[in-house]
PDB file of N, CA and C in Angstrom:
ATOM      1  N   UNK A   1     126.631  91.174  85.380  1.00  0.00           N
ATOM      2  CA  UNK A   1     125.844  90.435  86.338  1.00  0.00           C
ATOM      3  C   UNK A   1     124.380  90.474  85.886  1.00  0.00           C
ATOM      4  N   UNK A   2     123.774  89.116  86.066  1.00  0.00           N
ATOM      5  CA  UNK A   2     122.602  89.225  85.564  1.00  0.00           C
ATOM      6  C   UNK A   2     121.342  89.779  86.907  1.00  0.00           C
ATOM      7  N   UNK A   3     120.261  90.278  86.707  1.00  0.00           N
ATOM      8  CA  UNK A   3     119.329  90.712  87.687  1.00  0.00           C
ATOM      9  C   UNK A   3     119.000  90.094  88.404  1.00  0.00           C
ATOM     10  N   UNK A   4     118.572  88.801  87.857  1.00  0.00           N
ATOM     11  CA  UNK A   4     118.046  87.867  88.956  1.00  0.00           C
ATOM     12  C   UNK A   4     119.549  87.631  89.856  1.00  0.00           C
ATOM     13  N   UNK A   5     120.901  87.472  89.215  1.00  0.00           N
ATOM     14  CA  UNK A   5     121.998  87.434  90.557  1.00  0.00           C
ATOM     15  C   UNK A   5     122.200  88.567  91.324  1.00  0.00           C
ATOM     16  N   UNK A   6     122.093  89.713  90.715  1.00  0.00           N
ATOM     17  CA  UNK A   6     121.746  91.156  91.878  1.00  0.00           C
ATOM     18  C   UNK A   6     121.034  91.288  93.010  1.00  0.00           C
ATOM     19  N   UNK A   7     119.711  90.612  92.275  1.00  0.00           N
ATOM     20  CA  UNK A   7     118.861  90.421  93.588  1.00  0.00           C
ATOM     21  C   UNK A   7     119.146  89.321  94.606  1.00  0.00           C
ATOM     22  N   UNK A   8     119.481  88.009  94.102  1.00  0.00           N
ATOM     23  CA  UNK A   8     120.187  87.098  95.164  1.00  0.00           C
ATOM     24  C   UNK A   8     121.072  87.630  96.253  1.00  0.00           C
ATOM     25  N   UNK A   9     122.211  88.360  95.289  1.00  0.00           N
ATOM     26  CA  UNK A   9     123.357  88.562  96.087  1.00  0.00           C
ATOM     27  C   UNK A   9     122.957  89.671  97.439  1.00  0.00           C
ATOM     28  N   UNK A  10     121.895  90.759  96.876  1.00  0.00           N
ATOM     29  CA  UNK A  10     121.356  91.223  97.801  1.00  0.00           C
ATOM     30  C   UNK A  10     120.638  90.899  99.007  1.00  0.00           C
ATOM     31  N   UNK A  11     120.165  89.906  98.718  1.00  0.00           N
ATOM     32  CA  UNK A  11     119.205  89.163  99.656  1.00  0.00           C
ATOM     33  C   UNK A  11     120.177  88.377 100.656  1.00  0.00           C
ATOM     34  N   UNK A  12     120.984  87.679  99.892  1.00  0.00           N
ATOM     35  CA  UNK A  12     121.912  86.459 100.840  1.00  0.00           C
ATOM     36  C   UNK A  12     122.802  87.478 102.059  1.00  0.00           C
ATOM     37  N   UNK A  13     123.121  88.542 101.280  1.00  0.00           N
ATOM     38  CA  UNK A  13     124.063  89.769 102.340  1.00  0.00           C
ATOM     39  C   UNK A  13     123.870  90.710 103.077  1.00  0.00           C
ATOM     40  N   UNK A  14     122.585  91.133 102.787  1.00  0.00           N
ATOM     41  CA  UNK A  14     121.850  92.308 103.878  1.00  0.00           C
ATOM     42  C   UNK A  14     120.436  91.338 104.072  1.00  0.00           C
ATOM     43  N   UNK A  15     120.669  91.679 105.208  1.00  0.00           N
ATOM     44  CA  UNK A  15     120.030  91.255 106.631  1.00  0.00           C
ATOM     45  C   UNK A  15     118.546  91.936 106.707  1.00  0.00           C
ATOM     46  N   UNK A  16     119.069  93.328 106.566  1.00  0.00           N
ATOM     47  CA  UNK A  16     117.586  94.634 106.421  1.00  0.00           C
ATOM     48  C   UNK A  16     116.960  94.389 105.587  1.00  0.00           C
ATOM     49  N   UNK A  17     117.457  93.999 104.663  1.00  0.00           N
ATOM     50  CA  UNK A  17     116.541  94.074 102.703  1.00  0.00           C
ATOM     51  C   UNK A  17     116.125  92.741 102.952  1.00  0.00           C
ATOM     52  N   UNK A  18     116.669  91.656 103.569  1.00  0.00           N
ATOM     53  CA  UNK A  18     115.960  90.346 103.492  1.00  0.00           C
ATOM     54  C   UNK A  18     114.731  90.560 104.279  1.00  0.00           C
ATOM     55  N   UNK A  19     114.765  91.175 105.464  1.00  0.00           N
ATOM     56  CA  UNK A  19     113.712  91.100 106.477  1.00  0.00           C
ATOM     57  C   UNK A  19     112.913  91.860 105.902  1.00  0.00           C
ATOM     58  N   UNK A  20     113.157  93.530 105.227  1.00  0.00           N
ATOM     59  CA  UNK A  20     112.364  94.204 104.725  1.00  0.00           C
ATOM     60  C   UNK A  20     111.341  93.854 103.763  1.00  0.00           C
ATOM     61  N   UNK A  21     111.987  92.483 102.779  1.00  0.00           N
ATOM     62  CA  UNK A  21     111.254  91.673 101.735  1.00  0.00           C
ATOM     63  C   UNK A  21     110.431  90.984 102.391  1.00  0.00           C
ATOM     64  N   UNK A  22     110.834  89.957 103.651  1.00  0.00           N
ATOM     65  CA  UNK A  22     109.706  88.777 103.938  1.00  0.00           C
ATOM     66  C   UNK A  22     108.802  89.446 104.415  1.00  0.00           C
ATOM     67  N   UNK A  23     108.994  90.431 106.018  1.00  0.00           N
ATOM     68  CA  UNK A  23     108.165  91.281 106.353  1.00  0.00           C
ATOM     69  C   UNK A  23     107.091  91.898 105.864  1.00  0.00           C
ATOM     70  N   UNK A  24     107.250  92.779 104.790  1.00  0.00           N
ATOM     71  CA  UNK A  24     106.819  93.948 104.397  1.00  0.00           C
ATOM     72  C   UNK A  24     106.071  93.360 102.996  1.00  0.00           C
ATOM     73  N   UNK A  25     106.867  92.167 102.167  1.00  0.00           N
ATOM     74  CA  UNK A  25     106.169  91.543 101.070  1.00  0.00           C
ATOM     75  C   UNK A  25     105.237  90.798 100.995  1.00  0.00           C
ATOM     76  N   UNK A  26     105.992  89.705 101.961  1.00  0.00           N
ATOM     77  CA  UNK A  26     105.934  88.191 102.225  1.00  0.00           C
ATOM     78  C   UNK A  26     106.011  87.517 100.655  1.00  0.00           C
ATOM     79  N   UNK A  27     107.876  87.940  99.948  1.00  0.00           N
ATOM     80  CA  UNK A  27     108.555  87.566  99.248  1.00  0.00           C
ATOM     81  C   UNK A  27     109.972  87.083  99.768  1.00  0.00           C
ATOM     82  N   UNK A  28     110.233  85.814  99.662  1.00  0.00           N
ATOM     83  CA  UNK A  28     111.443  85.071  99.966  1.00  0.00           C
ATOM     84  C   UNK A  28     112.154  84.670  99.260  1.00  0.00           C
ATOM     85  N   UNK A  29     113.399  84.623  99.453  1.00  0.00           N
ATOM     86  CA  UNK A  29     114.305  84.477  98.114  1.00  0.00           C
ATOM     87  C   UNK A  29     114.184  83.836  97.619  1.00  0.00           C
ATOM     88  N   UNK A  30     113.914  82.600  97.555  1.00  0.00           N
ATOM     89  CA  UNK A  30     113.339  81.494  96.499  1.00  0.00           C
ATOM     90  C   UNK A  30     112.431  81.768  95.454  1.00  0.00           C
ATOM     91  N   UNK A  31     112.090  83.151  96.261  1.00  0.00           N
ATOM     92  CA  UNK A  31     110.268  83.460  95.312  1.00  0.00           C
ATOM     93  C   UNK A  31     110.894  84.102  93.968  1.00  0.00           C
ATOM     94  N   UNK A  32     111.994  84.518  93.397  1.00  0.00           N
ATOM     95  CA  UNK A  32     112.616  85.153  92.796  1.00  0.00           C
ATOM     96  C   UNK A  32     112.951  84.363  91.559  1.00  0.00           C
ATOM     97  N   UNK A  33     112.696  84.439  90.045  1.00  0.00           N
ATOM     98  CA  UNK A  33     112.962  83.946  89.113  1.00  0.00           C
ATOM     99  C   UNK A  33     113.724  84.653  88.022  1.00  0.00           C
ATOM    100  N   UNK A  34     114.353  84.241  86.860  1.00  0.00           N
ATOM    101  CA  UNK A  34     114.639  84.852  86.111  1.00  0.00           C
ATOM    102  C   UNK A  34     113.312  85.761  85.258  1.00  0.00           C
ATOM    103  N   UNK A  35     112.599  85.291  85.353  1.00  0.00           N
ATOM    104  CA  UNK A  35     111.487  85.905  84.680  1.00  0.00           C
ATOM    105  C   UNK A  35     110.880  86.944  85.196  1.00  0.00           C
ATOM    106  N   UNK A  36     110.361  86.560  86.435  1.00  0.00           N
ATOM    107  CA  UNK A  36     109.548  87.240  87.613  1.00  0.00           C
ATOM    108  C   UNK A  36     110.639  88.572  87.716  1.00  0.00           C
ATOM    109  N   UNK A  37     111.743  89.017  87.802  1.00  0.00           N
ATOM    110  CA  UNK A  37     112.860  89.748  88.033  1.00  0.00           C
ATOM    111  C   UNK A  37     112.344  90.908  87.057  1.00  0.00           C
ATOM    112  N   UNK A  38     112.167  90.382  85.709  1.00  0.00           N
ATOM    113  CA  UNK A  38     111.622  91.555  84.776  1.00  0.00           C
ATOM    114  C   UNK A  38     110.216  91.636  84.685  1.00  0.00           C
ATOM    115  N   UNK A  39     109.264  91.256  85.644  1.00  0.00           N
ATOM    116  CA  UNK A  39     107.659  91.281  85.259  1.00  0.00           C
ATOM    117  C   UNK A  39     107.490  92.341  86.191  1.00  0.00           C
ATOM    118  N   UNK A  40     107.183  93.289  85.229  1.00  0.00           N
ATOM    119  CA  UNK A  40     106.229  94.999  86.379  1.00  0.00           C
ATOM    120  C   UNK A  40     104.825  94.302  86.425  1.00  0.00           C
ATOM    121  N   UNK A  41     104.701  93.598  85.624  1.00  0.00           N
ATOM    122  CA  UNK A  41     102.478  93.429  85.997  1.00  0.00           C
ATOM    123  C   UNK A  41     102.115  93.085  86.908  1.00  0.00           C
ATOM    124  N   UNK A  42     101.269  92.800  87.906  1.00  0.00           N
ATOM    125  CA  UNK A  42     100.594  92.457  89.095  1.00  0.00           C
ATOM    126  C   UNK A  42     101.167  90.202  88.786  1.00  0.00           C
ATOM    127  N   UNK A  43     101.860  90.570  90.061  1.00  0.00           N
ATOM    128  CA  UNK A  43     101.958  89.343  90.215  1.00  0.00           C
ATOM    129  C   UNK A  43     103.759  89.191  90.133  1.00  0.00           C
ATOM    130  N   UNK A  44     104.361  89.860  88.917  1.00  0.00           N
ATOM    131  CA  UNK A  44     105.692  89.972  88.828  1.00  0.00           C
ATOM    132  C   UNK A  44     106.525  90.828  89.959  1.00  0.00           C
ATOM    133  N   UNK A  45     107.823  90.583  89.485  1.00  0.00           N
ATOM    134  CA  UNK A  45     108.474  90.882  90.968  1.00  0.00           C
ATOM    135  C   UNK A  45     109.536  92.335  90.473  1.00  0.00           C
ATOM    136  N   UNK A  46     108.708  92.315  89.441  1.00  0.00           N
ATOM    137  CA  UNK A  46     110.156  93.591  88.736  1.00  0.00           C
ATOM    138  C   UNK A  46     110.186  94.941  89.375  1.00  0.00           C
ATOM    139  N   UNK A  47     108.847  95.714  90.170  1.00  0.00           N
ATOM    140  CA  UNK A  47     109.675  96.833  90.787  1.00  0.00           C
ATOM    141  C   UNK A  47     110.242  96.503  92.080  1.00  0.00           C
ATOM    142  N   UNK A  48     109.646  95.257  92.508  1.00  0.00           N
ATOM    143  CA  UNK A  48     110.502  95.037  94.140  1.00  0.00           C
ATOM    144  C   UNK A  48     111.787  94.522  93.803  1.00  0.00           C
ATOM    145  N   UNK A  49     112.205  93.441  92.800  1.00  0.00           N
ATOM    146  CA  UNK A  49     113.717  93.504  92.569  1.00  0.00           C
ATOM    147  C   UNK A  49     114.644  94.993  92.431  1.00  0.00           C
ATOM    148  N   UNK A  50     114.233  96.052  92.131  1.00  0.00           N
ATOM    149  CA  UNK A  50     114.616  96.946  91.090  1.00  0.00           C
ATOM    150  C   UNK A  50     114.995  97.758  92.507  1.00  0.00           C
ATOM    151  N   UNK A  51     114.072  98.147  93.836  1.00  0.00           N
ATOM    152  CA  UNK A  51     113.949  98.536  95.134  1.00  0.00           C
ATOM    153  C   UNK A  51     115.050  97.451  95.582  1.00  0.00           C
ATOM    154  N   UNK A  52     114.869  96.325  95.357  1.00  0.00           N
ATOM    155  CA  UNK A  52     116.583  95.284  96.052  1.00  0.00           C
ATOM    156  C   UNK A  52     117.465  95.745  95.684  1.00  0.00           C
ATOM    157  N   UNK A  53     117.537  96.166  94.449  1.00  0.00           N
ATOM    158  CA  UNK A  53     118.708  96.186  93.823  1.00  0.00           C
ATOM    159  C   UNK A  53     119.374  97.875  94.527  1.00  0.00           C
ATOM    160  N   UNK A  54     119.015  98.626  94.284  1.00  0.00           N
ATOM    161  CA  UNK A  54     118.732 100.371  94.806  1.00  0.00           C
ATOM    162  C   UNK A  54     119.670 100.045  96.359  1.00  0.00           C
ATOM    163  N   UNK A  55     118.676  99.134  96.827  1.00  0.00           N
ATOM    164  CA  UNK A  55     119.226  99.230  98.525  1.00  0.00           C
ATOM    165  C   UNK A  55     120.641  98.572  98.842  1.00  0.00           C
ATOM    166  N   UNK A  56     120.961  97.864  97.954  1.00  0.00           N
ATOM    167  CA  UNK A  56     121.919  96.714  97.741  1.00  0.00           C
ATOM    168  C   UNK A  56     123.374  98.015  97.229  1.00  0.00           C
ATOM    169  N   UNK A  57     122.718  98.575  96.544  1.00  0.00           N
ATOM    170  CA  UNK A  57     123.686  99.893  95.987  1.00  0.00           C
ATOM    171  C   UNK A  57     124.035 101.055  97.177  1.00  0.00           C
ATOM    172  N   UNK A  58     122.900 100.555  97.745  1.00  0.00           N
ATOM    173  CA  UNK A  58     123.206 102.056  99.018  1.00  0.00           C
ATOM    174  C   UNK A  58     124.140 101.412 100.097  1.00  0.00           C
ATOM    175  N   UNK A  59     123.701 100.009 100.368  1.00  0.00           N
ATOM    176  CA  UNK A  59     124.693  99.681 100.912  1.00  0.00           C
ATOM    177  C   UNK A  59     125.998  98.856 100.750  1.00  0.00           C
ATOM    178  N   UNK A  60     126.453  99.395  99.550  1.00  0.00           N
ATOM    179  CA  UNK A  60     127.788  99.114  98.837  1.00  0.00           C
ATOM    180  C   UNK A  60     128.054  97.602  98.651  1.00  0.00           C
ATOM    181  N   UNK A  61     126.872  97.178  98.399  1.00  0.00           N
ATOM    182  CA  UNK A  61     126.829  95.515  98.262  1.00  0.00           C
ATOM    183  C   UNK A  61     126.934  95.002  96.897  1.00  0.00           C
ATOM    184  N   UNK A  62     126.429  96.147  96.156  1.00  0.00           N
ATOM    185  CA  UNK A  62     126.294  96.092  94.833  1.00  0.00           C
ATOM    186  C   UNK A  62     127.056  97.362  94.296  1.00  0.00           C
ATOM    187  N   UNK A  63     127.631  97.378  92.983  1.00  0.00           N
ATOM    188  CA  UNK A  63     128.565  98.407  92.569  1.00  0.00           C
ATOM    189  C   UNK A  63     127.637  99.027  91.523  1.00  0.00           C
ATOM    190  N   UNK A  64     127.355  99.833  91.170  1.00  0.00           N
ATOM    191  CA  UNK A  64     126.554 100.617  89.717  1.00  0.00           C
ATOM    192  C   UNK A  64     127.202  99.392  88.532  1.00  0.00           C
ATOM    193  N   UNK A  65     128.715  99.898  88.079  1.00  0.00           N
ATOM    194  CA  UNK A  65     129.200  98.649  87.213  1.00  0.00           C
ATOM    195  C   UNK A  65     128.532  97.509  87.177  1.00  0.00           C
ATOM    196  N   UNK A  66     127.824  97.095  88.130  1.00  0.00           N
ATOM    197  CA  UNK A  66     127.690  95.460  88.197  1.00  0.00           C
ATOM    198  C   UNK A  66     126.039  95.480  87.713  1.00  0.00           C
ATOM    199  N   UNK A  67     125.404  96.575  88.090  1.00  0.00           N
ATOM    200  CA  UNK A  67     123.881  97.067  87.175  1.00  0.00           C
ATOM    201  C   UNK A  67     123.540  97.775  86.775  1.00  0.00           C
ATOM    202  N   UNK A  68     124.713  98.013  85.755  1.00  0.00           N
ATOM    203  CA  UNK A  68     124.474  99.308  85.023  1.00  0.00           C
ATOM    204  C   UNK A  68     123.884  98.682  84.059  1.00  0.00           C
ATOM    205  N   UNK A  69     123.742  97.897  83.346  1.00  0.00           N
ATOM    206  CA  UNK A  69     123.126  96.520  82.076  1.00  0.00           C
ATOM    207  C   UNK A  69     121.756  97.318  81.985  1.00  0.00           C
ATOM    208  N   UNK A  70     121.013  96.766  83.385  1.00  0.00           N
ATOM    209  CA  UNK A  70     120.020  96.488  83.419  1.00  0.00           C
ATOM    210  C   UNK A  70     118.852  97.849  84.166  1.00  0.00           C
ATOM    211  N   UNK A  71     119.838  98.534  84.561  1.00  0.00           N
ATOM    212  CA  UNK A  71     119.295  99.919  85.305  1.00  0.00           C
ATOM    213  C   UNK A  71     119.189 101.031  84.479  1.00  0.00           C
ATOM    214  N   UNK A  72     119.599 100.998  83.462  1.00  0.00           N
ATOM    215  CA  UNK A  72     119.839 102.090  81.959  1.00  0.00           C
ATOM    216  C   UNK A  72     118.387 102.082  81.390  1.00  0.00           C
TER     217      UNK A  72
END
C-alpha cells in the first residue's frame, strides 16, 4: 500500500483522526498529495501523515503489513 493510500484510507474510516486533522490542523483530505505525504519541511504534510498513519494502526484500520514499506 502506498502512503498517500494509508493516509486516505485513514481519513475516509475514522471519524476521530478526520476531525482531529480538520480541527486541530485545518488539513482536509483533499489537502493530501503524493508528494506532500513524504515532505517533513514546513509546509509538507509528512509528519502529520506519519501521526495518521500511527492512529489508523491503533485503531486496527490499518495493519503494520500494509506500512511496513514505508514505516522502516
Amino acid at each position: 500500500m502506498e502512503k498517500l493510500e494509508a493516509v486516505q484510507k485513514v481519513m475516509r474510516f475514522s471519524d476521530a483522526v478526520r476531525e482531529w486533522v480538520t480541527e486541530e490542523h485545518s488539513v482536509y483530505f483533499d489537502d493530501f498529495d503524493e508528494q506532500n505525504v513524504d515532505d517533513y519541511e514546513p509546509g509538507g504534510h509528512g509528519d502529520l501523515a506519519d501521526q495518521i498513519i500511527e492512529k489508523g494502526m491503533r485503531e486496527a484500520i490499518l495493519d503494520e503489513e500494509d506500512v511496513e514499506e514505508f514505516l522502516s
